[in-house]
Structure formats: structure tokens, C-alpha cells
PDB file of N, CA and C in Angstrom:
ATOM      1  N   UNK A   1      24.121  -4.200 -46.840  1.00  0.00           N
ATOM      2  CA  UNK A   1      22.999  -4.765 -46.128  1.00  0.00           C
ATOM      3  C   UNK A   1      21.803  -4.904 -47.049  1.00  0.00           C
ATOM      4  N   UNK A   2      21.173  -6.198 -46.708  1.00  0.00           N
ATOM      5  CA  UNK A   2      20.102  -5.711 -47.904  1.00  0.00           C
ATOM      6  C   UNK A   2      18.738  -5.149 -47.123  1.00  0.00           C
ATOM      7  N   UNK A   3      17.711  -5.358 -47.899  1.00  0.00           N
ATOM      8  CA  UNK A   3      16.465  -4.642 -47.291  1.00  0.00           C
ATOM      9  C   UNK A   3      16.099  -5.087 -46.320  1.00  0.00           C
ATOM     10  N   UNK A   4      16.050  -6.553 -46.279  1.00  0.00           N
ATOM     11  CA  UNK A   4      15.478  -6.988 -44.818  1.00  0.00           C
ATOM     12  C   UNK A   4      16.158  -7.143 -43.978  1.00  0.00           C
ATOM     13  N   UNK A   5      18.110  -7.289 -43.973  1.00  0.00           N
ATOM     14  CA  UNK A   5      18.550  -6.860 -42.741  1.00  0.00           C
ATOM     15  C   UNK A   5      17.923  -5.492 -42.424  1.00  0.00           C
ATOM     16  N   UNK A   6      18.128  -4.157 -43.312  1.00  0.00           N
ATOM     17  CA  UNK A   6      17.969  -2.921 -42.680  1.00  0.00           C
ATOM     18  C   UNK A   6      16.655  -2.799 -41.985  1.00  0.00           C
ATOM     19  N   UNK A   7      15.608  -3.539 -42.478  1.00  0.00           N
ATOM     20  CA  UNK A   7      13.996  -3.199 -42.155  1.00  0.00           C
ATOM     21  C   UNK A   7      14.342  -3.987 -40.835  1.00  0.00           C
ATOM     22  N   UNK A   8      14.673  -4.377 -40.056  1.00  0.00           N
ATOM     23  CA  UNK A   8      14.584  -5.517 -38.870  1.00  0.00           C
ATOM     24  C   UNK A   8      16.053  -4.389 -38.150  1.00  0.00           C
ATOM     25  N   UNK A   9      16.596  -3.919 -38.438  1.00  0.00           N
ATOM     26  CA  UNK A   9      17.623  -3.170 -37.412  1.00  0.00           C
ATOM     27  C   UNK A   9      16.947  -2.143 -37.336  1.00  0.00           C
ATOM     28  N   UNK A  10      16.262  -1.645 -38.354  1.00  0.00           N
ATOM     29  CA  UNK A  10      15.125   0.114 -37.867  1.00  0.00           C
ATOM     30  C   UNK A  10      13.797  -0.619 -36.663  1.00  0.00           C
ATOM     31  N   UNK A  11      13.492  -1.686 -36.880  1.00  0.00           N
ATOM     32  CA  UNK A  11      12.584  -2.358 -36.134  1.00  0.00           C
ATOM     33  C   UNK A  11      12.961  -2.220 -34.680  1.00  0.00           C
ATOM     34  N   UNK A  12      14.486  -2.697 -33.805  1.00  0.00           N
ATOM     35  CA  UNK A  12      14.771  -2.897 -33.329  1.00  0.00           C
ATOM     36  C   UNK A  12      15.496  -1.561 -32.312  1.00  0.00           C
ATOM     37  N   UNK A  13      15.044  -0.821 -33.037  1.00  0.00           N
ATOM     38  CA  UNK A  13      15.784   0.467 -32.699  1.00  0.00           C
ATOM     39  C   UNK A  13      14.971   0.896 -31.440  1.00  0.00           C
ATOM     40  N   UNK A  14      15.512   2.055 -30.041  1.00  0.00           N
ATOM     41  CA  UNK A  14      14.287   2.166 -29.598  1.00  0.00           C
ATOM     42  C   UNK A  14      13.725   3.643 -30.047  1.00  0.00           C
ATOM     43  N   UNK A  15      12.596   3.483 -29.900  1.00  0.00           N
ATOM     44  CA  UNK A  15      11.923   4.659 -30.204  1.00  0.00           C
ATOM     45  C   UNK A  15      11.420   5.998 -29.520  1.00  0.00           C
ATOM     46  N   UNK A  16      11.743   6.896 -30.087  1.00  0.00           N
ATOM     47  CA  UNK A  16      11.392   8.157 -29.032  1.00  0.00           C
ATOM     48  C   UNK A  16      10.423   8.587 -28.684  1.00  0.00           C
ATOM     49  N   UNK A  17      10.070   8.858 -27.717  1.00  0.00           N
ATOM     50  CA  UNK A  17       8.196   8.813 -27.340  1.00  0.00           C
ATOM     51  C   UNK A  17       8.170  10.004 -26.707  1.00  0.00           C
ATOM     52  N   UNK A  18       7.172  10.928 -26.984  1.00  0.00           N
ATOM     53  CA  UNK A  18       6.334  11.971 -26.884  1.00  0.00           C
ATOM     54  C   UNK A  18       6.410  11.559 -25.112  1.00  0.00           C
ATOM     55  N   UNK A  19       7.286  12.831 -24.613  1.00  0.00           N
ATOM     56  CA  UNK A  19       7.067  12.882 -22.976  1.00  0.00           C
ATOM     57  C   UNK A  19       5.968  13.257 -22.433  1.00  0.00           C
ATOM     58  N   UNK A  20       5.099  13.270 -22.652  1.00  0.00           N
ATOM     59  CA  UNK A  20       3.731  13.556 -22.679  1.00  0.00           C
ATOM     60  C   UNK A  20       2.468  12.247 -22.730  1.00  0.00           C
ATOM     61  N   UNK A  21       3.737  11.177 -23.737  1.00  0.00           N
ATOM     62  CA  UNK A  21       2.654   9.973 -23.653  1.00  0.00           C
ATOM     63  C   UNK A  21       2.005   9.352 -22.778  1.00  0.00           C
ATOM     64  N   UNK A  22       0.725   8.808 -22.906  1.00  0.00           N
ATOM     65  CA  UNK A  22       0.856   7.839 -21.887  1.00  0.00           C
ATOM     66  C   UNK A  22       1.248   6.377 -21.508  1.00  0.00           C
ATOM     67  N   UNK A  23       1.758   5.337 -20.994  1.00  0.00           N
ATOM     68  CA  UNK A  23       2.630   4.492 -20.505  1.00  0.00           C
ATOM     69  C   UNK A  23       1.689   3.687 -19.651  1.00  0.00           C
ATOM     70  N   UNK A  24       1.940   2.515 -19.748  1.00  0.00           N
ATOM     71  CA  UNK A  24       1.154   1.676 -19.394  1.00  0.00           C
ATOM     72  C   UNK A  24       2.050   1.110 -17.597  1.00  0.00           C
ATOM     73  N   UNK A  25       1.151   1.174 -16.825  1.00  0.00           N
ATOM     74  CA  UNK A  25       2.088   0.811 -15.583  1.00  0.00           C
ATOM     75  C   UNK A  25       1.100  -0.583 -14.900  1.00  0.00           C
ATOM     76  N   UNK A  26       1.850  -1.365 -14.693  1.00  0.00           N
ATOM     77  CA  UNK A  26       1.132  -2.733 -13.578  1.00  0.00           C
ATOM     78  C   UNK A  26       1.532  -2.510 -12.043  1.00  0.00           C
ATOM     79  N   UNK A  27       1.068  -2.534 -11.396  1.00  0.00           N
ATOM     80  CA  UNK A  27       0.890  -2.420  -9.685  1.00  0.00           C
ATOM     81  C   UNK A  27       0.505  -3.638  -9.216  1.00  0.00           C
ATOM     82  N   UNK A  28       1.536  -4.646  -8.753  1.00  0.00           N
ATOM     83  CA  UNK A  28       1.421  -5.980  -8.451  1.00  0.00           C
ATOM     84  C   UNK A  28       1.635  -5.883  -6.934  1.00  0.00           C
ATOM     85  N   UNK A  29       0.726  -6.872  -5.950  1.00  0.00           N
ATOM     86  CA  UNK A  29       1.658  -6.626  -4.484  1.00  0.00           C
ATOM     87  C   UNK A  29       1.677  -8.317  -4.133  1.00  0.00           C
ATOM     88  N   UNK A  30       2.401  -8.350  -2.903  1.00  0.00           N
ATOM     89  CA  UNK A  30       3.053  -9.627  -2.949  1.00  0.00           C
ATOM     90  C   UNK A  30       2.365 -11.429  -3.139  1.00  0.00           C
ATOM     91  N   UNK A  31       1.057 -11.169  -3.217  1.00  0.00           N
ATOM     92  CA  UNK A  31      -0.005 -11.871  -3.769  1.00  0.00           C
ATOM     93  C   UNK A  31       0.017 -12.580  -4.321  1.00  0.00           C
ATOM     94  N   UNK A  32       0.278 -11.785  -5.507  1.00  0.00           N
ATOM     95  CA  UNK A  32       0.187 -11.600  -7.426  1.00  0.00           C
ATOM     96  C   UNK A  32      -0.886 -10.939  -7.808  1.00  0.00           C
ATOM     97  N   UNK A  33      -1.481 -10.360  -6.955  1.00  0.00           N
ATOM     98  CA  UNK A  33      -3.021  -9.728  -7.633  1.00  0.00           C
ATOM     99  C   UNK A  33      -1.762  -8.626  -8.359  1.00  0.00           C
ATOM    100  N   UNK A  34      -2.716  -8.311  -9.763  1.00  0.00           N
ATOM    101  CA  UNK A  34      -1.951  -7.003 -10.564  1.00  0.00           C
ATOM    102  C   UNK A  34      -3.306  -6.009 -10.309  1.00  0.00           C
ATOM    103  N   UNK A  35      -2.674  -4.876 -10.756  1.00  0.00           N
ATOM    104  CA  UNK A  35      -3.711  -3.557 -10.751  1.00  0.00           C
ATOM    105  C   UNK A  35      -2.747  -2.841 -12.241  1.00  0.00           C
ATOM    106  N   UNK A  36      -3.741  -2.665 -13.410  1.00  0.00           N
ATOM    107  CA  UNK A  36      -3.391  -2.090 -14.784  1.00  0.00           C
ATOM    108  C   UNK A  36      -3.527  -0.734 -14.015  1.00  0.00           C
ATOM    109  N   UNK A  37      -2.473   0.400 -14.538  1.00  0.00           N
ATOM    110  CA  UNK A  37      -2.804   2.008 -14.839  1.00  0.00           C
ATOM    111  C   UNK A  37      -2.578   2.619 -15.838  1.00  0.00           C
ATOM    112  N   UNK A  38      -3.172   3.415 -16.660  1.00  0.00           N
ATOM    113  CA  UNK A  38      -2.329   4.371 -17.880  1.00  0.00           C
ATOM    114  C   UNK A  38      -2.256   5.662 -17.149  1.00  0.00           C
ATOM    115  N   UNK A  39      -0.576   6.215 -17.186  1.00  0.00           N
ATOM    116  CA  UNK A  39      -0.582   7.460 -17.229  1.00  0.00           C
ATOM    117  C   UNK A  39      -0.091   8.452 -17.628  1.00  0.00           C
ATOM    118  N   UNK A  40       0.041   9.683 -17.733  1.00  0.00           N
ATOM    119  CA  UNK A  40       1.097  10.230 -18.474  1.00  0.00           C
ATOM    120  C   UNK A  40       2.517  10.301 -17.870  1.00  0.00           C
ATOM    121  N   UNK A  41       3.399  10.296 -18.416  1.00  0.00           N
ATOM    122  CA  UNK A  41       5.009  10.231 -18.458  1.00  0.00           C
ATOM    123  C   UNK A  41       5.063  11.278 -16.918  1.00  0.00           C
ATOM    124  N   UNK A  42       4.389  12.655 -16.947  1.00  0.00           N
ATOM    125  CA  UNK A  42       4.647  13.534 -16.587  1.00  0.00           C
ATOM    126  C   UNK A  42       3.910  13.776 -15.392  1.00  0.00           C
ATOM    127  N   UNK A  43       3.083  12.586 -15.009  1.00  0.00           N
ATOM    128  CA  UNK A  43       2.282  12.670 -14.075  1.00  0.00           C
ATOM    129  C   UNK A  43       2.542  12.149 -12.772  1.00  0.00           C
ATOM    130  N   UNK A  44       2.463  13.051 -11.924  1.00  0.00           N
ATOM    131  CA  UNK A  44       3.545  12.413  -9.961  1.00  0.00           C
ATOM    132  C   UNK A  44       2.685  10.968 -10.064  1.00  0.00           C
ATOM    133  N   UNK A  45       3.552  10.083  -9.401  1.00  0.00           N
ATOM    134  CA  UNK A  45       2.980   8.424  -9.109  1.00  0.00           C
ATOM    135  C   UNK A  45       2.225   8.846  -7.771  1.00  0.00           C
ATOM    136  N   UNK A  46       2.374  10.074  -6.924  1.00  0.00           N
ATOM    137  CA  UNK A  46       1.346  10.189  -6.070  1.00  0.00           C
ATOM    138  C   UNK A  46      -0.002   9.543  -6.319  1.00  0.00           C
ATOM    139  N   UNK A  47      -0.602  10.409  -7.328  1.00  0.00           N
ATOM    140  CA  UNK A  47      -2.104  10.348  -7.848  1.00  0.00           C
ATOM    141  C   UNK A  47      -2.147   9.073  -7.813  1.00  0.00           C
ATOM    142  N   UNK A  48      -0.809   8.083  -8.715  1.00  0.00           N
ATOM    143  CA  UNK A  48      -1.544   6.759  -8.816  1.00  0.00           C
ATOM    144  C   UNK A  48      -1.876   6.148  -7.766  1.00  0.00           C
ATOM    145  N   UNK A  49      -0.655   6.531  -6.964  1.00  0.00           N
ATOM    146  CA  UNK A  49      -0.876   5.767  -5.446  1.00  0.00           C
ATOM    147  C   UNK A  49      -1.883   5.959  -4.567  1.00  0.00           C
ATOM    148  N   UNK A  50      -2.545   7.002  -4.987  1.00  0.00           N
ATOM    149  CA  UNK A  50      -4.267   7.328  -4.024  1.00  0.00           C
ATOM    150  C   UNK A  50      -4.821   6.229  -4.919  1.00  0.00           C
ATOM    151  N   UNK A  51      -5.024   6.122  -6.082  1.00  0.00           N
ATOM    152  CA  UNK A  51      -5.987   6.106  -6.905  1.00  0.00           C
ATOM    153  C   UNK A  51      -5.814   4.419  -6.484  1.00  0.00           C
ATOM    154  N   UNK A  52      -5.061   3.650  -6.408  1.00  0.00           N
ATOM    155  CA  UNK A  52      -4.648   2.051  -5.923  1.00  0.00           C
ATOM    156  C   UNK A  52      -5.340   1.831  -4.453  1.00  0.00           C
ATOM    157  N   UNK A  53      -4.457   2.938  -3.844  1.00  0.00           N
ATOM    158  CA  UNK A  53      -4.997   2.747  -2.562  1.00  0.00           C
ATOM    159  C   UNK A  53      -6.979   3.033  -2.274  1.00  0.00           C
ATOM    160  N   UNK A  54      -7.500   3.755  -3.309  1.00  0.00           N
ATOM    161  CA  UNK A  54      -8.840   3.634  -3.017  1.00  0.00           C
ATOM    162  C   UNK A  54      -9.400   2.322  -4.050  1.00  0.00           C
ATOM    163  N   UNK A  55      -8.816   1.861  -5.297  1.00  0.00           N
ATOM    164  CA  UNK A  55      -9.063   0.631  -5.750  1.00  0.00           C
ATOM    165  C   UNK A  55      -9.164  -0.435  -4.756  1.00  0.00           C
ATOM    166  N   UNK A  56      -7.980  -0.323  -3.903  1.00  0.00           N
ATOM    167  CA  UNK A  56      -8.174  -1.570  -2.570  1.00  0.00           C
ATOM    168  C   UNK A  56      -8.296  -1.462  -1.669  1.00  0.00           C
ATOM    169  N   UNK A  57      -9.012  -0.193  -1.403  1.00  0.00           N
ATOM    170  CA  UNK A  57      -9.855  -0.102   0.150  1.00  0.00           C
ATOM    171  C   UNK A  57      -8.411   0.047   1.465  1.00  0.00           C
ATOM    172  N   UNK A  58      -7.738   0.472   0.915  1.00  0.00           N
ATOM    173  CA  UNK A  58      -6.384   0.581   2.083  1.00  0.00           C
ATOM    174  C   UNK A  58      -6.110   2.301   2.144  1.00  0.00           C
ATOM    175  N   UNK A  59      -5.321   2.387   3.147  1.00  0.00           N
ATOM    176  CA  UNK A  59      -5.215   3.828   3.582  1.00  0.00           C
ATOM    177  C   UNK A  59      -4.043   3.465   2.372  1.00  0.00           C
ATOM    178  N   UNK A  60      -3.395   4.698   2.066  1.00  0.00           N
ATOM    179  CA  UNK A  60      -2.467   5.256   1.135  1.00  0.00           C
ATOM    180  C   UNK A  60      -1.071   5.417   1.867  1.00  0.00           C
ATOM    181  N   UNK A  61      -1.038   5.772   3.020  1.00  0.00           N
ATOM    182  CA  UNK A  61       0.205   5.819   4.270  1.00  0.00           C
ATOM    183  C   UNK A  61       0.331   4.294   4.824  1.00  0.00           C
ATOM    184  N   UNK A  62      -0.586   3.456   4.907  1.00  0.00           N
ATOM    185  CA  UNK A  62      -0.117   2.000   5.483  1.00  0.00           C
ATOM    186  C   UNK A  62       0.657   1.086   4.138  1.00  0.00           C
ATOM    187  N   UNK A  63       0.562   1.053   3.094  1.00  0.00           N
ATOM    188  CA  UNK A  63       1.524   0.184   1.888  1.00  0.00           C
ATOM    189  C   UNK A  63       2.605   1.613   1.361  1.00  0.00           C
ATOM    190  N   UNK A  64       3.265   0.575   1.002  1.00  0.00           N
ATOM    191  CA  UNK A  64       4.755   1.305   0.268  1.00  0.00           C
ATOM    192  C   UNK A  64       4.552   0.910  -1.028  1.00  0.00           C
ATOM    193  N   UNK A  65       5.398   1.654  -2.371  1.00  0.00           N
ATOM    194  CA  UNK A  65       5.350   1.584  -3.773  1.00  0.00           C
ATOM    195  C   UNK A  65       6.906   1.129  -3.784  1.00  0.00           C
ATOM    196  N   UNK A  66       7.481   0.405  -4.937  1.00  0.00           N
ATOM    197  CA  UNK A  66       9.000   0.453  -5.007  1.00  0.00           C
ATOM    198  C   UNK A  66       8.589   0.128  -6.293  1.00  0.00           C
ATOM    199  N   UNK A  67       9.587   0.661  -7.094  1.00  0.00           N
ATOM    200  CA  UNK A  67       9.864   0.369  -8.498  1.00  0.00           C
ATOM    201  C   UNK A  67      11.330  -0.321  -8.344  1.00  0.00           C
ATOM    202  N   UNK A  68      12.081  -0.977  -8.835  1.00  0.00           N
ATOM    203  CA  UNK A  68      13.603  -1.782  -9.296  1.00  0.00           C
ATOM    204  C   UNK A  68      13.988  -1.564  -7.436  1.00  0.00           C
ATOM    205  N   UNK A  69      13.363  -2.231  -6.555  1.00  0.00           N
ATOM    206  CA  UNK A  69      13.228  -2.447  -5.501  1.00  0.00           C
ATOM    207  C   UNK A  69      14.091  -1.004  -4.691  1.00  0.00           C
ATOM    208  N   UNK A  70      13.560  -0.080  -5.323  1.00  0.00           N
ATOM    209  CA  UNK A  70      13.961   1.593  -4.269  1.00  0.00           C
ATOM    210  C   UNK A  70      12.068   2.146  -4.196  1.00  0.00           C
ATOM    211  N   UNK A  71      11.704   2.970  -3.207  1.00  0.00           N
ATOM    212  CA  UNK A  71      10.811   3.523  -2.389  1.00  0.00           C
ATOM    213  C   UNK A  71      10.312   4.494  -3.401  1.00  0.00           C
ATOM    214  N   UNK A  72       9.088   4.558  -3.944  1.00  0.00           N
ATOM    215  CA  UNK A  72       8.649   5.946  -5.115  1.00  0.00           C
ATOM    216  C   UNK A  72       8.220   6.528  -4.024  1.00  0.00           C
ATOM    217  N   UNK A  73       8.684   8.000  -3.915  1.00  0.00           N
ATOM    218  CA  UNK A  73       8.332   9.296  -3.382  1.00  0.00           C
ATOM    219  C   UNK A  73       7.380   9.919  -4.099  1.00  0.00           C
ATOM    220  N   UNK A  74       6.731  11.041  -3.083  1.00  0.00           N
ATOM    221  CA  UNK A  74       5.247  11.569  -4.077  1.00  0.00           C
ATOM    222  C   UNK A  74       5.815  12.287  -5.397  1.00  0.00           C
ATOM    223  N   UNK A  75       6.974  12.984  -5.300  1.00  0.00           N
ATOM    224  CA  UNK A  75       7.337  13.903  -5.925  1.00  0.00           C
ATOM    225  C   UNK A  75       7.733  13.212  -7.570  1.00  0.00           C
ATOM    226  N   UNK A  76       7.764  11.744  -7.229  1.00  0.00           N
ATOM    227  CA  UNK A  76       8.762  10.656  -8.724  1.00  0.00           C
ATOM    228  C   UNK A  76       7.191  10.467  -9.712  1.00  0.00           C
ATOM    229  N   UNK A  77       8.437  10.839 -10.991  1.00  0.00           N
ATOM    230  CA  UNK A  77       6.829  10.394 -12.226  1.00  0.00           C
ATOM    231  C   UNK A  77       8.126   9.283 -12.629  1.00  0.00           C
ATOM    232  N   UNK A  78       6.860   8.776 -13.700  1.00  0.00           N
ATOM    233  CA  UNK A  78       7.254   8.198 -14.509  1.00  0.00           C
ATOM    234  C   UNK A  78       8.645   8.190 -15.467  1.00  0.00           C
ATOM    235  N   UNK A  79       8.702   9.482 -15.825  1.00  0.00           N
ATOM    236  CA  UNK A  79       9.865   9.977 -16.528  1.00  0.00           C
ATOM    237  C   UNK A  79      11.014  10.417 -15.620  1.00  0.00           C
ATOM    238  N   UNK A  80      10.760  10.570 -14.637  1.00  0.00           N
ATOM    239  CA  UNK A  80      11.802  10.717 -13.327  1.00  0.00           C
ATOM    240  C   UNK A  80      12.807   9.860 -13.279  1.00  0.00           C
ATOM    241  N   UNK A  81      11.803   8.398 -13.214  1.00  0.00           N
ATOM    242  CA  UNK A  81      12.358   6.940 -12.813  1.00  0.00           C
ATOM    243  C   UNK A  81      12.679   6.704 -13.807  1.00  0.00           C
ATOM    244  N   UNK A  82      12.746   6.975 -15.464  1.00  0.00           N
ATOM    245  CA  UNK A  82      13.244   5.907 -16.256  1.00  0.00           C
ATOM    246  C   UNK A  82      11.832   5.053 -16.639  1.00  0.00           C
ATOM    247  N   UNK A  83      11.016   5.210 -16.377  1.00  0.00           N
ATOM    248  CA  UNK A  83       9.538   4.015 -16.537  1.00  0.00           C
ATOM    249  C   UNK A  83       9.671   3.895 -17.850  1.00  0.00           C
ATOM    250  N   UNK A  84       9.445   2.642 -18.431  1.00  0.00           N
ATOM    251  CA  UNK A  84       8.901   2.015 -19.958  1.00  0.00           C
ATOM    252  C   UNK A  84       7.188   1.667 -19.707  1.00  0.00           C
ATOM    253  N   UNK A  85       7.325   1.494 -20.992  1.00  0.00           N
ATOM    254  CA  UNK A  85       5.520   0.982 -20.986  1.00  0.00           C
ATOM    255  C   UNK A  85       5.676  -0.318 -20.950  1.00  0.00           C
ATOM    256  N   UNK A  86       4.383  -0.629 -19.841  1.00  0.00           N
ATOM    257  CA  UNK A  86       4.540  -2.138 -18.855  1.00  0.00           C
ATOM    258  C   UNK A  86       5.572  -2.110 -17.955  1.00  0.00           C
ATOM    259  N   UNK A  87       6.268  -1.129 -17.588  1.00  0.00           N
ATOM    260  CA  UNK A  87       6.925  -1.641 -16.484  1.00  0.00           C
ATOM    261  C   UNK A  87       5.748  -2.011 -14.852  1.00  0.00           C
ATOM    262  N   UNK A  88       6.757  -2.586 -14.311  1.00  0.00           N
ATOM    263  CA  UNK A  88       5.794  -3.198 -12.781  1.00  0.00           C
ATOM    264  C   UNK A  88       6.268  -2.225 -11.474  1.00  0.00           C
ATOM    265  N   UNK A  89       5.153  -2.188 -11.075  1.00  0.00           N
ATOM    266  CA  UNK A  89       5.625  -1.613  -9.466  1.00  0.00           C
ATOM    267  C   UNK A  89       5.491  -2.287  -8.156  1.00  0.00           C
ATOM    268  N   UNK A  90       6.083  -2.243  -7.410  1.00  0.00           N
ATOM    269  CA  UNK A  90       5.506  -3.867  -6.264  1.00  0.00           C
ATOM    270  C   UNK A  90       5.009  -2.919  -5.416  1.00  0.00           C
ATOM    271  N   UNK A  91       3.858  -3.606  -4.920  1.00  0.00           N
ATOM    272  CA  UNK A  91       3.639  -2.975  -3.193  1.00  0.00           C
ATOM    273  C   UNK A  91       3.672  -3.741  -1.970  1.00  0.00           C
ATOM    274  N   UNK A  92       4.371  -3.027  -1.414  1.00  0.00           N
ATOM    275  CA  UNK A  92       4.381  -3.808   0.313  1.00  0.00           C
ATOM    276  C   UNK A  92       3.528  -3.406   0.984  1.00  0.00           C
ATOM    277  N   UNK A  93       3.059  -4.129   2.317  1.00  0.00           N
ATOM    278  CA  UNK A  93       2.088  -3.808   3.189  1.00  0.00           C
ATOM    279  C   UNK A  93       3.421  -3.295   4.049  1.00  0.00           C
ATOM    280  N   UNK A  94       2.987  -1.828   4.634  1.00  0.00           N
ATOM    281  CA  UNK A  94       3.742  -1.106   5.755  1.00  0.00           C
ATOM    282  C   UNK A  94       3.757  -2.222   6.822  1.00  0.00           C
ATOM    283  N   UNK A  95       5.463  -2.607   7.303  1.00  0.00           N
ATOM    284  CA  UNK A  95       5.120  -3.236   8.793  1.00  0.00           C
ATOM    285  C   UNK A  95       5.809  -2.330   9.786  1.00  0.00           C
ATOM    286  N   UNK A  96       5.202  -2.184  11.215  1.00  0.00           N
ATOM    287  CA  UNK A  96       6.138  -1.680  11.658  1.00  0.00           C
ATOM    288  C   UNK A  96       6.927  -2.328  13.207  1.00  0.00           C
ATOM    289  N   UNK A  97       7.374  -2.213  14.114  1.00  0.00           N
ATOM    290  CA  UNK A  97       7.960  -2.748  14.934  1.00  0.00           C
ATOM    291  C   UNK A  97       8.736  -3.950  14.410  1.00  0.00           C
ATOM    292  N   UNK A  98       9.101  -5.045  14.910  1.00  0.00           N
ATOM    293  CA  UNK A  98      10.067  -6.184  14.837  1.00  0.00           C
ATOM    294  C   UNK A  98      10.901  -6.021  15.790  1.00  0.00           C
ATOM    295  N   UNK A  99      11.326  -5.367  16.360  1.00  0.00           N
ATOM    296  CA  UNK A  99      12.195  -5.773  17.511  1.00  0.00           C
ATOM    297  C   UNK A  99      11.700  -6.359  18.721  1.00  0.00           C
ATOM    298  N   UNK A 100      12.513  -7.138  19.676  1.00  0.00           N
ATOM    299  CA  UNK A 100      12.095  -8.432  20.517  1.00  0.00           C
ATOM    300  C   UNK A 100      12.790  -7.181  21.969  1.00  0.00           C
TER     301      UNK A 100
END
């Protein structure tokens, strides 16, 4: 191999990150409005989810969080789920009833 194959396969490699880092998260809801967060790896998505829900003036119990379209519980961090930096989180507005 020569140098610049090898320099471009170490490039490509992924890299191990300090569980401790912090990680960049987007909070999009069905809109498209985004909401940026940094947090640490190790930190419950609870907090974020107050911290959104007082960014947009909504109770914290009326919208839902889903990451890869499953429900984040208070108890899920970042490192729980698997999160990369920039991954997205969607939010739904809680509905309830529908039946006729």
C-alpha cells in the first residue's frame, strides 16, 4: 500500500471517543423547526427533554421524543442508544383519543 492509500484508510476508520464527550444532538419535530443540543454521552435525555420542552413553551408530558423511530425513556442517554454526533431526534405532539 502506499502512503496515501494508508493515510485515507486510517482517515476512514471510526474513532474512539472519550464516553464522557460531548455529542452534538438535533431535536427536529414534524415542522422542520430543528432545536441544536450538546451533551454529554452520559447524560439521561431526560434533562434534554425539560430543557426543549421549556425552549418551546410546551409541558414536557404532552410531546414524545423517538430516536430511529422507538420512544426515549427518562432513564436512555446518549450512550445507551448508540447516539453519534449529529444524530436527530423527532418529536411528536402527544395525541390522545381517536376512536369513533
Amino acid at each position: 500500500m502506499s502512503d496515501v492509500e494508508q493515510q485515507a484508510t486510517q482517515d476512514t476508520e471510526p474513532k474512539v471517543e472519550d464516553a464522557n464527550a460531548p455529542i452534538n444532538i438535533k431535536v427536529t419535530t414534524q415542522t422542520g423547526d430543528e432545536v441544536f443540543f450538546k451533551i454529554k454521552r452520559n447524560t439521561k435525555l431526560s434533562k434534554l427533554q425539560g430543557a426543549y420542552a421549556n425552549k418551546v413553551g410546551k409541558d414536557v408530558n404532552s410531546i414524545r421524543f423517538l430516536y430511529d423511530g422507538n420512544r426515549i425513556h427518562d432513564e436512555d442517554t446518549p450512550a445507551s442508544l448508540d447516539m453519534e454526533d449529529n444524530d436527530t431526534i423527532d418529536v411528536m405532539v402527544e395525541q390522545v383519543g381517536g376512536s369513533a
